[in-house]
PDB file of N, CA and C in Angstrom:
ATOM      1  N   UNK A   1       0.854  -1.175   0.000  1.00  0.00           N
ATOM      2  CA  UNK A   1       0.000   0.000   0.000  1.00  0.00           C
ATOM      3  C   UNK A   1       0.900   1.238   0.000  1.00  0.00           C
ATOM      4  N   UNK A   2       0.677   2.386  -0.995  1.00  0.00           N
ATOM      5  CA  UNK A   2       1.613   3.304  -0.864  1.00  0.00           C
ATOM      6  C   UNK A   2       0.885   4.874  -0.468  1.00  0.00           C
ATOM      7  N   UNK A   3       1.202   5.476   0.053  1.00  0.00           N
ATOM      8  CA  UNK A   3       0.161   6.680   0.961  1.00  0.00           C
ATOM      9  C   UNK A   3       1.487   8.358   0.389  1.00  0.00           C
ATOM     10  N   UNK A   4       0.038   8.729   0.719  1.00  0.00           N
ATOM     11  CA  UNK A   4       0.310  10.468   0.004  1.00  0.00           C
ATOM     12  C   UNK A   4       0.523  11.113   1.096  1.00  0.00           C
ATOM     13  N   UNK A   5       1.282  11.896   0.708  1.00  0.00           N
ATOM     14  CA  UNK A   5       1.349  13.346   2.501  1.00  0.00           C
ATOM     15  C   UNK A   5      -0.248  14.089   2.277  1.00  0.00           C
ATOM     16  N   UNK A   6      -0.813  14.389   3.258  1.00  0.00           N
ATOM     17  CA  UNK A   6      -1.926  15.156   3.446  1.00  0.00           C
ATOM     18  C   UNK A   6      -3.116  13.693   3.535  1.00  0.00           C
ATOM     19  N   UNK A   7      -2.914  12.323   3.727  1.00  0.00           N
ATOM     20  CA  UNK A   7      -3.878  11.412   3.642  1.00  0.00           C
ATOM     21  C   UNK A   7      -4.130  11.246   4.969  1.00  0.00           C
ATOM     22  N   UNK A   8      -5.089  10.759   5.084  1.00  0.00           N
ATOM     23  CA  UNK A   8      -5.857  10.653   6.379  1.00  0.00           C
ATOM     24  C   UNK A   8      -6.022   9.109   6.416  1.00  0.00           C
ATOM     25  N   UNK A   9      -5.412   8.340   8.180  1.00  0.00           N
ATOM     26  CA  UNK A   9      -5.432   6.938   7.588  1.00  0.00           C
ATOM     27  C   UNK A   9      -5.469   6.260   9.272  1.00  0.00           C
ATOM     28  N   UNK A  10      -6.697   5.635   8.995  1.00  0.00           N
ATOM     29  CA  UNK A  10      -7.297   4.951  10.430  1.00  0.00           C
ATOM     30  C   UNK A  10      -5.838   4.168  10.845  1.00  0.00           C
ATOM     31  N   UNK A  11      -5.505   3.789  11.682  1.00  0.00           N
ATOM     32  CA  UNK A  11      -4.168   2.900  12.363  1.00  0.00           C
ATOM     33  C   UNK A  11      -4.771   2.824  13.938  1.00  0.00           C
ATOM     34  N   UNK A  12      -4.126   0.995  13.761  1.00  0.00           N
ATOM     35  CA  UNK A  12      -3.538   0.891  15.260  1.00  0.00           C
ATOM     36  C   UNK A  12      -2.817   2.017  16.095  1.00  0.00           C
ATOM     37  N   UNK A  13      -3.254   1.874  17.200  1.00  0.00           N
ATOM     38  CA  UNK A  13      -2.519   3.187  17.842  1.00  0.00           C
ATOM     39  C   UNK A  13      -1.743   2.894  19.288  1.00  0.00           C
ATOM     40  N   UNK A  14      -0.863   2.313  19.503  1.00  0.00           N
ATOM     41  CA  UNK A  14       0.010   2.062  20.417  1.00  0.00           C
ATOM     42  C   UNK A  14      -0.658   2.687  21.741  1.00  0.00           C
ATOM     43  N   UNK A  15      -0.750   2.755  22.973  1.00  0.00           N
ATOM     44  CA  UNK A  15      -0.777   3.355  24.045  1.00  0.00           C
ATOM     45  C   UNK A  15       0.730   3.759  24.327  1.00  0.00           C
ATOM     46  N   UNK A  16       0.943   5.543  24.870  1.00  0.00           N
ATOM     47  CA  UNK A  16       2.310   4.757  24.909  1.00  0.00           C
ATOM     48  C   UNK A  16       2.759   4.502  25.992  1.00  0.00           C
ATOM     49  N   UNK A  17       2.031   3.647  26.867  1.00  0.00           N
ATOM     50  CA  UNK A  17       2.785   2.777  28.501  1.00  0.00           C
ATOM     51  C   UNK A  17       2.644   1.349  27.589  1.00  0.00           C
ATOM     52  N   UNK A  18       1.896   1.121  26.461  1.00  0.00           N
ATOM     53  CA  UNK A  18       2.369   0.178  25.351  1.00  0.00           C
ATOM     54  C   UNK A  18       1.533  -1.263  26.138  1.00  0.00           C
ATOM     55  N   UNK A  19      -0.098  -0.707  27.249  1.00  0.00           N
ATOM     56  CA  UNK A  19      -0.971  -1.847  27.369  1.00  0.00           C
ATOM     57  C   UNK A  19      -2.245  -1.151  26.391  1.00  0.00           C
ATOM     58  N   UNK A  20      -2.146  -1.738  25.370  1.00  0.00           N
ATOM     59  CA  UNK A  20      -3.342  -1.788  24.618  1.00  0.00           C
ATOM     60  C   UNK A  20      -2.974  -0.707  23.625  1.00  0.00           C
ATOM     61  N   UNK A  21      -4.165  -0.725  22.553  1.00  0.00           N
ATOM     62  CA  UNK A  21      -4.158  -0.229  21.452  1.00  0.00           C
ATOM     63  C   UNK A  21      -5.464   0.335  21.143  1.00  0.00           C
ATOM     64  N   UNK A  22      -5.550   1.529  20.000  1.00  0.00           N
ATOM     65  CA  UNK A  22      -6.955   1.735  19.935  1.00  0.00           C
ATOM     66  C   UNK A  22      -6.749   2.365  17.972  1.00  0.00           C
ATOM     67  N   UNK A  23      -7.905   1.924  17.627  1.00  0.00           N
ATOM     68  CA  UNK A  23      -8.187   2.825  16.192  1.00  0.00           C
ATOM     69  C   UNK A  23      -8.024   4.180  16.013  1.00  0.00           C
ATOM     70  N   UNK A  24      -7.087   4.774  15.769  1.00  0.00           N
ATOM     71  CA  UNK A  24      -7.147   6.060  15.544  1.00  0.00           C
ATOM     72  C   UNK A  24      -6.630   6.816  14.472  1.00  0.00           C
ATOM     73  N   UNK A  25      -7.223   8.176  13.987  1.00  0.00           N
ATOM     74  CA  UNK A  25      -6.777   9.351  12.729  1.00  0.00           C
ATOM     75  C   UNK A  25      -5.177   9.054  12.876  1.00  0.00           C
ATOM     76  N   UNK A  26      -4.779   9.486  11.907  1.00  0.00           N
ATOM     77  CA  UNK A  26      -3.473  10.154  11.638  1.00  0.00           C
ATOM     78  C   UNK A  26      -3.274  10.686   9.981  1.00  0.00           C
ATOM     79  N   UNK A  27      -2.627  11.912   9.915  1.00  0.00           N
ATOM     80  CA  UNK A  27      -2.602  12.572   9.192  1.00  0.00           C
ATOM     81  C   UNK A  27      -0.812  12.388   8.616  1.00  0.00           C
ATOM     82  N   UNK A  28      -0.281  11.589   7.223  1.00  0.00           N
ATOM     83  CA  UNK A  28      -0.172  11.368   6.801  1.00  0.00           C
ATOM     84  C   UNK A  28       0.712  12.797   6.355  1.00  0.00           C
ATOM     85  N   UNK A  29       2.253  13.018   6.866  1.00  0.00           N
ATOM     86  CA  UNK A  29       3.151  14.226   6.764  1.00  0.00           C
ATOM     87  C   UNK A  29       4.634  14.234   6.334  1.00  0.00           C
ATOM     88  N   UNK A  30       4.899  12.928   5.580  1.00  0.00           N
ATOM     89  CA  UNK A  30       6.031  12.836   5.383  1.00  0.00           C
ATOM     90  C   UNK A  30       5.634  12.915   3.587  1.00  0.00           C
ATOM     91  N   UNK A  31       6.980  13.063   2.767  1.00  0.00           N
ATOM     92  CA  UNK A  31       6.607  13.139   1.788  1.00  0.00           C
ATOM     93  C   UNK A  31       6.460  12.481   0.291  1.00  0.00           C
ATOM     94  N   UNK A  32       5.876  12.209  -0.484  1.00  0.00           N
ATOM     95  CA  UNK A  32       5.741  11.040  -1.205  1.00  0.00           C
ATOM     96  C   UNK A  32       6.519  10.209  -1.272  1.00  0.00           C
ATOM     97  N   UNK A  33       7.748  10.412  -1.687  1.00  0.00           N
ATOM     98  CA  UNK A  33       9.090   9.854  -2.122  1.00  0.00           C
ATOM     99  C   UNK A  33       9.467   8.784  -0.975  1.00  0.00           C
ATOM    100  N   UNK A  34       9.408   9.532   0.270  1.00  0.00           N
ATOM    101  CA  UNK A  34       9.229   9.001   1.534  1.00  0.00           C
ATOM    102  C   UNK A  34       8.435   7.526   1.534  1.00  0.00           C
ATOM    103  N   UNK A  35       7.496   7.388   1.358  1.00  0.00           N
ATOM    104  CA  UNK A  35       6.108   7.171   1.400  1.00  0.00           C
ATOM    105  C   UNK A  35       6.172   5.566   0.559  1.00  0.00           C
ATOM    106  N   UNK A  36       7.004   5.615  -0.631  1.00  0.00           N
ATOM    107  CA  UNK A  36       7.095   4.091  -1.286  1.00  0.00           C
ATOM    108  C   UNK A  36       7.623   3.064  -0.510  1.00  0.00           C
ATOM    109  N   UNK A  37       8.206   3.335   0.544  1.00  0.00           N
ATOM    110  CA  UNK A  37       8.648   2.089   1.397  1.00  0.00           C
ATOM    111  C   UNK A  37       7.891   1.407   2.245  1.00  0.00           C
ATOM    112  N   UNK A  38       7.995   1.045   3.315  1.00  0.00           N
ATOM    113  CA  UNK A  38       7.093   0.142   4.008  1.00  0.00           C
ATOM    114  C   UNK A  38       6.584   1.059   5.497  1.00  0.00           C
ATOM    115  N   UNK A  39       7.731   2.215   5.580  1.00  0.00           N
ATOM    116  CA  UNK A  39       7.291   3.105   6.437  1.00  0.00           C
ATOM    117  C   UNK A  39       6.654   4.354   6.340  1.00  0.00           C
ATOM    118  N   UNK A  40       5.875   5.242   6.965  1.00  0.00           N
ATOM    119  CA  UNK A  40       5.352   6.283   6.806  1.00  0.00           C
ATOM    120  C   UNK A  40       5.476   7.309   8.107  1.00  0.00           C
ATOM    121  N   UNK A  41       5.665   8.561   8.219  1.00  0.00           N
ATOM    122  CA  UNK A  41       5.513   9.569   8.960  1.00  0.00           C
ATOM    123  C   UNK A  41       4.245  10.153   9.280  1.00  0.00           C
ATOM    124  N   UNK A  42       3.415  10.221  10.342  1.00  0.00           N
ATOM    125  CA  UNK A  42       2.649  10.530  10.457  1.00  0.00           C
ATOM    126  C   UNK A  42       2.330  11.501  12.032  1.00  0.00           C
ATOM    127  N   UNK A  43       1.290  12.549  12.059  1.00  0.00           N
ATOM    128  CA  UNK A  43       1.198  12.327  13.135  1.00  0.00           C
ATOM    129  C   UNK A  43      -0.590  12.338  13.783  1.00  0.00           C
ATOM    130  N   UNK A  44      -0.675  12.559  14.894  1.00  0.00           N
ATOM    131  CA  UNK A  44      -2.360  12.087  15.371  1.00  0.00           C
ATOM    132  C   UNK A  44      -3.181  13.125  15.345  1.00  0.00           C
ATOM    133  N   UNK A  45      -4.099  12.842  15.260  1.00  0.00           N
ATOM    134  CA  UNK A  45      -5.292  13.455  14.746  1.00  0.00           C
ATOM    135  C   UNK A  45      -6.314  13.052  16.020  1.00  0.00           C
ATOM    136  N   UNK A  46      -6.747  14.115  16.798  1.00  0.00           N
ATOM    137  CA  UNK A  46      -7.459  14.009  18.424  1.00  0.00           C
ATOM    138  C   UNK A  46      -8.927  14.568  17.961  1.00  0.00           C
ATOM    139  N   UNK A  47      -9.883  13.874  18.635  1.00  0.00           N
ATOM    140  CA  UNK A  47     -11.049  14.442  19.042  1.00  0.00           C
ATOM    141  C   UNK A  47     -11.221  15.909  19.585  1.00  0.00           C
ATOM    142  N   UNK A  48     -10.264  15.783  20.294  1.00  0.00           N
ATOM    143  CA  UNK A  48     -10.177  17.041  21.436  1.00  0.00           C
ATOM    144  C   UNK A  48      -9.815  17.933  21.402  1.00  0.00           C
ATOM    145  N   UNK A  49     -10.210  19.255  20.885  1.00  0.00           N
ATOM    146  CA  UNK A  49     -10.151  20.602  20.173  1.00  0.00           C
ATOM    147  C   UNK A  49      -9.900  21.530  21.338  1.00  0.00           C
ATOM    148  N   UNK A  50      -8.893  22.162  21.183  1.00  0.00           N
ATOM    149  CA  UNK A  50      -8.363  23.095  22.691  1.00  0.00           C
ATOM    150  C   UNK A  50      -8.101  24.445  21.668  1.00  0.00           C
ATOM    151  N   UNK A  51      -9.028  25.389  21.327  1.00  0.00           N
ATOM    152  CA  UNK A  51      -8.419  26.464  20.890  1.00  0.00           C
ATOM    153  C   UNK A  51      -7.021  27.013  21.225  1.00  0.00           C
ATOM    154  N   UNK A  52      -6.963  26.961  22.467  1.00  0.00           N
ATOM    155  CA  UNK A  52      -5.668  27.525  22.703  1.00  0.00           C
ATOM    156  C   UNK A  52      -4.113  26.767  23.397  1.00  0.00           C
ATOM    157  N   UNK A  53      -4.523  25.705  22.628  1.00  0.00           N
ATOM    158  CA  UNK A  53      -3.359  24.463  22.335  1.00  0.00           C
ATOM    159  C   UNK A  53      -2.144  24.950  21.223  1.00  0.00           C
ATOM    160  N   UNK A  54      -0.933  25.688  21.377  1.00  0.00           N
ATOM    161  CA  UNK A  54      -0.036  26.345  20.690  1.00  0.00           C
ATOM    162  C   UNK A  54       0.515  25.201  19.887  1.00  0.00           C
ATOM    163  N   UNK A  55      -0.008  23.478  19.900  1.00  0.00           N
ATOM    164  CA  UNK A  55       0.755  22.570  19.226  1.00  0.00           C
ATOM    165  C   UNK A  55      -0.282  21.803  18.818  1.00  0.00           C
ATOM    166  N   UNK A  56      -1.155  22.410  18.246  1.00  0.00           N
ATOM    167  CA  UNK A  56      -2.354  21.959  17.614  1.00  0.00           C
ATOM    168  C   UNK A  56      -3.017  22.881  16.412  1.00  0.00           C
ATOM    169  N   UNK A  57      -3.447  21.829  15.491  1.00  0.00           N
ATOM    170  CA  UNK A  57      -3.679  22.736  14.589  1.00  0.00           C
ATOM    171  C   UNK A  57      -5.464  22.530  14.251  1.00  0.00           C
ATOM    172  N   UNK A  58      -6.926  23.185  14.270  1.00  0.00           N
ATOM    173  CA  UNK A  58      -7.928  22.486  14.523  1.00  0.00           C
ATOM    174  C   UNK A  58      -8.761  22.639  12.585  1.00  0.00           C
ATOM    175  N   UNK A  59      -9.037  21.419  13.172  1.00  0.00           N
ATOM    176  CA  UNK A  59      -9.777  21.107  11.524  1.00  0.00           C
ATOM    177  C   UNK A  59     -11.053  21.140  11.920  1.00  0.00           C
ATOM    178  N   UNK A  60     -11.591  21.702  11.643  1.00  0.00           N
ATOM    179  CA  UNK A  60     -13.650  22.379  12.060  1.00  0.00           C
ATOM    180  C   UNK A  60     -14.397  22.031  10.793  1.00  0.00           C
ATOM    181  N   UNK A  61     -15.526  21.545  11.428  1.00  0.00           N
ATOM    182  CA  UNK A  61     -16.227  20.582  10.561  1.00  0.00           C
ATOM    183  C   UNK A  61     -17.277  21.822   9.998  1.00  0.00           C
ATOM    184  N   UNK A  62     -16.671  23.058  10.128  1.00  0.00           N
ATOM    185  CA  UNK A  62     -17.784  24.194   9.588  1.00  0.00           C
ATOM    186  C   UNK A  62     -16.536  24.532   8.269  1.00  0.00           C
ATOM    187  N   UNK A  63     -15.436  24.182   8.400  1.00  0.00           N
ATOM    188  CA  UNK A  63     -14.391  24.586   7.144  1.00  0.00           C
ATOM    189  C   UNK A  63     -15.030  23.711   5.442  1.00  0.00           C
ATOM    190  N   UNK A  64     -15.191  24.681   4.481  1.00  0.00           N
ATOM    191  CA  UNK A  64     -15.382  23.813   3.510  1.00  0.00           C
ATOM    192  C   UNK A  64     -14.486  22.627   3.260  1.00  0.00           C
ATOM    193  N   UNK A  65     -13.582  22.884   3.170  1.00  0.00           N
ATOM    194  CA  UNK A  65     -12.708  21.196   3.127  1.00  0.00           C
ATOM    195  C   UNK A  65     -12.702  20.400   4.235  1.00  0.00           C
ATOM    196  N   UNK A  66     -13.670  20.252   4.905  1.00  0.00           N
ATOM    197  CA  UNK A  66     -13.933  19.043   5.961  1.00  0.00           C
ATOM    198  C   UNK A  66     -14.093  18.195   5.189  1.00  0.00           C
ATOM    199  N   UNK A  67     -15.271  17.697   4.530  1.00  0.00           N
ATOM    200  CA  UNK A  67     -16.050  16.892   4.290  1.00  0.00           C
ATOM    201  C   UNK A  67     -14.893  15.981   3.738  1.00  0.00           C
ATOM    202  N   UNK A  68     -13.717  16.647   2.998  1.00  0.00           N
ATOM    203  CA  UNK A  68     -12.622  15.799   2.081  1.00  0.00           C
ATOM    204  C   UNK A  68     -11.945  14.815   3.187  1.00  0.00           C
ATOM    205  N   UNK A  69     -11.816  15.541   4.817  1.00  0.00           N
ATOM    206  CA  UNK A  69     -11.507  14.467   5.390  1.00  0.00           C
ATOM    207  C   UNK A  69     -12.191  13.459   5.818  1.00  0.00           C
ATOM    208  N   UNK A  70     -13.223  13.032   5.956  1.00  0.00           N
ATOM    209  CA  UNK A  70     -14.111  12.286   6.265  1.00  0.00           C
ATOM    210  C   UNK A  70     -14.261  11.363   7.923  1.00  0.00           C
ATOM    211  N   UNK A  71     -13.187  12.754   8.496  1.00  0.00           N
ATOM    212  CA  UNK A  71     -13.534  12.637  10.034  1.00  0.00           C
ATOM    213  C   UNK A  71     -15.182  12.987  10.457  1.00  0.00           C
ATOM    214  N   UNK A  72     -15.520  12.441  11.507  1.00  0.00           N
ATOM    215  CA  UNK A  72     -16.646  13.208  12.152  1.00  0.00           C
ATOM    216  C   UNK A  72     -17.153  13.992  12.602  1.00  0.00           C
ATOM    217  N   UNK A  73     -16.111  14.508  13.489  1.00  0.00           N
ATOM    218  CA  UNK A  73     -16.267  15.944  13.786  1.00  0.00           C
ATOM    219  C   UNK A  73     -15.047  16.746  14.065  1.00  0.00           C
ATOM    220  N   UNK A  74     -15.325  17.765  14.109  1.00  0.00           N
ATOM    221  CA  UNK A  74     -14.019  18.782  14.406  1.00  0.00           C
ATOM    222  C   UNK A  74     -12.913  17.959  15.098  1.00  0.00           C
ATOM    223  N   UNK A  75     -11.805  18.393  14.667  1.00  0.00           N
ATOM    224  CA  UNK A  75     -10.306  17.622  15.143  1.00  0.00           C
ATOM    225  C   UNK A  75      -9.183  18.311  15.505  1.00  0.00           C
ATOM    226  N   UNK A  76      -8.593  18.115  16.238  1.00  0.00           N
ATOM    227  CA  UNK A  76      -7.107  18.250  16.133  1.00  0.00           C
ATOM    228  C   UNK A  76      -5.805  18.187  15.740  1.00  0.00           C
ATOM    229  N   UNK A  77      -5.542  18.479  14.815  1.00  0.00           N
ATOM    230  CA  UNK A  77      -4.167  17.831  14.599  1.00  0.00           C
ATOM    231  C   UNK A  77      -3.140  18.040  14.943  1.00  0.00           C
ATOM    232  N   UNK A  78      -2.430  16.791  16.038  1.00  0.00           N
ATOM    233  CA  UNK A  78      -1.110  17.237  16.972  1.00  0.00           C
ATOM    234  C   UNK A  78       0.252  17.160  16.503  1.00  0.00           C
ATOM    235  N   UNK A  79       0.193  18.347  15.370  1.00  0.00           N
ATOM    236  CA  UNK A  79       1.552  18.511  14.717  1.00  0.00           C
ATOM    237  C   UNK A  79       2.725  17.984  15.396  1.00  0.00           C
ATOM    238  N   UNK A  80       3.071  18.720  16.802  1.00  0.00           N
ATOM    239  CA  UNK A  80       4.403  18.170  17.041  1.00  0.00           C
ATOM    240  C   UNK A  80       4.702  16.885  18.009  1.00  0.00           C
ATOM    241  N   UNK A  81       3.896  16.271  17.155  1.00  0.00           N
ATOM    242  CA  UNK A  81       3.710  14.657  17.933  1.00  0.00           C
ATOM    243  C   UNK A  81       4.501  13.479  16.755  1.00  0.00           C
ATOM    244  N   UNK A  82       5.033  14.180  15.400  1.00  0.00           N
ATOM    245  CA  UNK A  82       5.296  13.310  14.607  1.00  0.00           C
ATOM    246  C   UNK A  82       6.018  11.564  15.123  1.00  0.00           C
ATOM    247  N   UNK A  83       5.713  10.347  14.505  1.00  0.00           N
ATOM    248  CA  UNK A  83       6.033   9.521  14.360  1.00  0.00           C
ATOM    249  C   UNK A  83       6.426   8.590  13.156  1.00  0.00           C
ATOM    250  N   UNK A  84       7.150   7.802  13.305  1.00  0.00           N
ATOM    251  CA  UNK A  84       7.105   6.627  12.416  1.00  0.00           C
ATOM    252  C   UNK A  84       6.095   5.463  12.539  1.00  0.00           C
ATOM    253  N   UNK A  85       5.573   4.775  11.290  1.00  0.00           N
ATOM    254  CA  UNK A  85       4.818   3.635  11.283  1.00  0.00           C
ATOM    255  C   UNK A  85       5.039   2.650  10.232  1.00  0.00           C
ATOM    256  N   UNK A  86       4.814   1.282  10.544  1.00  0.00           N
ATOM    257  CA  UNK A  86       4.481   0.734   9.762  1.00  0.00           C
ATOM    258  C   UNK A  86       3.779   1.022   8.840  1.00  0.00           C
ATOM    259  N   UNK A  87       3.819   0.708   7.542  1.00  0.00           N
ATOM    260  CA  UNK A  87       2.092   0.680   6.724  1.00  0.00           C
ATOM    261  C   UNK A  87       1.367  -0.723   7.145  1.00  0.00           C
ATOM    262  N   UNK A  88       2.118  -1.676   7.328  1.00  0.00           N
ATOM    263  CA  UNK A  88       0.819  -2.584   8.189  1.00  0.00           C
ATOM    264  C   UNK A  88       0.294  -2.329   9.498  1.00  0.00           C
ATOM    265  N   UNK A  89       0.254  -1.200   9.989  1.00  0.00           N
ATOM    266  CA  UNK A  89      -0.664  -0.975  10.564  1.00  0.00           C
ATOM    267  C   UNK A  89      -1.700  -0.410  10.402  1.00  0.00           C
ATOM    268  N   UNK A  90      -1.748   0.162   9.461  1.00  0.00           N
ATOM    269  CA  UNK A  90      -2.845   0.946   8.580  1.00  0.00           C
ATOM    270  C   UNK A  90      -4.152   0.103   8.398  1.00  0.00           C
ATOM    271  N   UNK A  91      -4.867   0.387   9.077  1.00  0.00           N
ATOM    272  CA  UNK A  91      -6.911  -0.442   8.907  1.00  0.00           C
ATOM    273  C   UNK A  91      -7.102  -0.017   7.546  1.00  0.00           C
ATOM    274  N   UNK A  92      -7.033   1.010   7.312  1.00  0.00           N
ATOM    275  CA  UNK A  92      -8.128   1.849   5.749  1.00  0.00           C
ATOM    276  C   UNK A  92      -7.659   3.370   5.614  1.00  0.00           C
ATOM    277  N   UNK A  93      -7.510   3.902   4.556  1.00  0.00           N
ATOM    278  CA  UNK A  93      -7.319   5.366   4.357  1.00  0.00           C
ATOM    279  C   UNK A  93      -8.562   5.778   4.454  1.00  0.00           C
ATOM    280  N   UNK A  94      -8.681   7.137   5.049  1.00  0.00           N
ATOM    281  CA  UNK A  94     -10.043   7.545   5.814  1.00  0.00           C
ATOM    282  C   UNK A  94     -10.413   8.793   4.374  1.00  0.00           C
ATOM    283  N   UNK A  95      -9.204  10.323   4.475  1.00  0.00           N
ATOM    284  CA  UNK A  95      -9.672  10.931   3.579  1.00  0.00           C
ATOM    285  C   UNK A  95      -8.311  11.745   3.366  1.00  0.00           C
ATOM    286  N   UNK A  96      -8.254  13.177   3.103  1.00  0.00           N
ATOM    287  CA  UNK A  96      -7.259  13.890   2.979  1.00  0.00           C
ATOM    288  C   UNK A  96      -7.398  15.590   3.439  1.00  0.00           C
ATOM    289  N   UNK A  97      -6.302  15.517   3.948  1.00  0.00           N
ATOM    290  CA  UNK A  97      -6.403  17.353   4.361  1.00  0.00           C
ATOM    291  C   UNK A  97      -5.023  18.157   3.328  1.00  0.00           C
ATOM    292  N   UNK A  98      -5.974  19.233   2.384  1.00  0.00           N
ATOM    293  CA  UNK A  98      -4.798  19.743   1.504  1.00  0.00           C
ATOM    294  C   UNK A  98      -4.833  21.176   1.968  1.00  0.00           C
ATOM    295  N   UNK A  99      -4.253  21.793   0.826  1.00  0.00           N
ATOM    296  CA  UNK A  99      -4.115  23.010   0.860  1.00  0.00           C
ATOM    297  C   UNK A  99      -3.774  24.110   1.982  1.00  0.00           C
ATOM    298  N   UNK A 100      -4.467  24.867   2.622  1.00  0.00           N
ATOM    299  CA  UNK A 100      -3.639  25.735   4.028  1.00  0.00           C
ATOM    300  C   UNK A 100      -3.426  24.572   4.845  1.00  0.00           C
ATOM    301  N   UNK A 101      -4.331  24.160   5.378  1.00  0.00           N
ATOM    302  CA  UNK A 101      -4.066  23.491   6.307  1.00  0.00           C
ATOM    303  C   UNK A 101      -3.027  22.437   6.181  1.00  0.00           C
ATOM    304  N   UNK A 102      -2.531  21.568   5.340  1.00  0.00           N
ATOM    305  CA  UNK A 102      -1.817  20.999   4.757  1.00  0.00           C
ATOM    306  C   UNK A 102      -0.394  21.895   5.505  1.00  0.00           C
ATOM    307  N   UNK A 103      -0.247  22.940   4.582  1.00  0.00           N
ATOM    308  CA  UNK A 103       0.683  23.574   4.408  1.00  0.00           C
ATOM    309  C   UNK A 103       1.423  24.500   5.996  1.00  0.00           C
ATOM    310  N   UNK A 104       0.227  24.362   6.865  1.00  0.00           N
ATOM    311  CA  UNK A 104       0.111  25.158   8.250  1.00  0.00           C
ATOM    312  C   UNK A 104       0.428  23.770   8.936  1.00  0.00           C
ATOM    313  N   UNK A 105       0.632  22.960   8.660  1.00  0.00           N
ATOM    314  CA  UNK A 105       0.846  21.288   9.761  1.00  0.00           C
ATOM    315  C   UNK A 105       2.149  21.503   9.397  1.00  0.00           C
ATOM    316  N   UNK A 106       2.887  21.413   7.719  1.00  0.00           N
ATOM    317  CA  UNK A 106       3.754  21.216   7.402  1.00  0.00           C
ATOM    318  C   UNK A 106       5.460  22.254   7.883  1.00  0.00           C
ATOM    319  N   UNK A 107       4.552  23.408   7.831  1.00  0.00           N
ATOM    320  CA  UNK A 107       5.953  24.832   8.235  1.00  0.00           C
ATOM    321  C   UNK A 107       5.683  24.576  10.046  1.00  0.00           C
ATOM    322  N   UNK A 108       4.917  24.302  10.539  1.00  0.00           N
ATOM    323  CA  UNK A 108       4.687  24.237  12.260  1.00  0.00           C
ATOM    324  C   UNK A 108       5.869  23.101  12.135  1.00  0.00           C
ATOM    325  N   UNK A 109       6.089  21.574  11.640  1.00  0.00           N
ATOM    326  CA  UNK A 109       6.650  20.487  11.883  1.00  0.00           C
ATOM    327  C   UNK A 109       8.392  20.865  11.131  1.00  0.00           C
ATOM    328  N   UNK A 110       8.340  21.958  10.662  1.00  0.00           N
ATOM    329  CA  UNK A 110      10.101  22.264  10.134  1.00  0.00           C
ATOM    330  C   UNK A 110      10.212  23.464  11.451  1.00  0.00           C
ATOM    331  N   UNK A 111       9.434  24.034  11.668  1.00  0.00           N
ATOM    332  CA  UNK A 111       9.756  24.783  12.977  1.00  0.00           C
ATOM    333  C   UNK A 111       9.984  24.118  14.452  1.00  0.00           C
ATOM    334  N   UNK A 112       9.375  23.325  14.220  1.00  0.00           N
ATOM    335  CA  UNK A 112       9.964  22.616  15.620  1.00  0.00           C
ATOM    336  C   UNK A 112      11.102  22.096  15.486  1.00  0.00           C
ATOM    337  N   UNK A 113      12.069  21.722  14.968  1.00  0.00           N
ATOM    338  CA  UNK A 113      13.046  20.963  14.134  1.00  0.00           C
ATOM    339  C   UNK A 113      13.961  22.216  14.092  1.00  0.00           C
ATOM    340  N   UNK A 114      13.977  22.836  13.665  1.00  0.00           N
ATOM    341  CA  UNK A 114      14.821  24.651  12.986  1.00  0.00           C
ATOM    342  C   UNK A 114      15.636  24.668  14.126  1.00  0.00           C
ATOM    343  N   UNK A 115      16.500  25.043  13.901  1.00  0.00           N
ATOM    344  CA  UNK A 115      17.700  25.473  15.292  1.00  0.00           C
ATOM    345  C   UNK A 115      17.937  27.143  15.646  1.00  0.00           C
ATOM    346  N   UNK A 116      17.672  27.427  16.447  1.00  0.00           N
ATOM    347  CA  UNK A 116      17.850  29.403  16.623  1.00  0.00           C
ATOM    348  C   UNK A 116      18.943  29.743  16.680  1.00  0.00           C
ATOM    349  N   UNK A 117      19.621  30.578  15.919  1.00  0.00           N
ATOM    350  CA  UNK A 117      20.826  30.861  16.973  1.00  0.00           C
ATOM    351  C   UNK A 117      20.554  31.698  17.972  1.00  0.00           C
ATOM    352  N   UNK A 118      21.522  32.113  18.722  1.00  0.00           N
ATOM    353  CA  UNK A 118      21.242  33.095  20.522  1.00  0.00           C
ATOM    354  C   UNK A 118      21.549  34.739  19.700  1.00  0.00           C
TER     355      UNK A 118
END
């Protein structure tokens, strides 16, 4: 199975004290080229909408490009949570988030990364 940056893709989801597992979003942030191997970059995608969460980015089910993701309701996406995955863990590709928002996950996840000088 080979996956796009900006895809939206149900997965096993580790706990991480690593008792139990649960179905969950992830938003699909590494980049194609990336993407042909057996691993993928991703990071999670929360129910739990905190306006004023500085490491969250919120996807609102009142935005015209909701519907493309085919979450349920308004979301979170916890940019600086990136991980690695299998693609066998992947249940089903759900939908896709492009354009700003895309692009507002993507410059947040090179900023955390960026080095300052003093």
């Amino acid at each position: 199975m080979t996956f796009k940056c900006g895809q939206l893709l149900l997965v096993e989801f580790q706990f991480t004290n690593n008792v139990g597992s649960k179905i969950r979003p992830v938003l699909v942030v590494s980049e194609d080229r990336f993407n042909r191997g057996q691993d993928v970059v991703v990071v999670p995608i929360s129910s739990r909408c905190d306006p004023n969460d500085q490491f969250s980015i919120i996807i609102s089910d009142t935005d015209p490009d909701f519907p493309a993701t085919r979450l349920k309701m308004s979301s979170a996406i916890k940019w600086s949570k990136p991980f690695t995955i299998s693609g066998t863990l992947v249940q089903r590709k759900l939908g896709v988030v492009s354009g700003p928002t895309l692009t507002r996950v993507q410059d947040s996840i090179c900023k955390l990364f960026r080095a300052h000088s003093p």
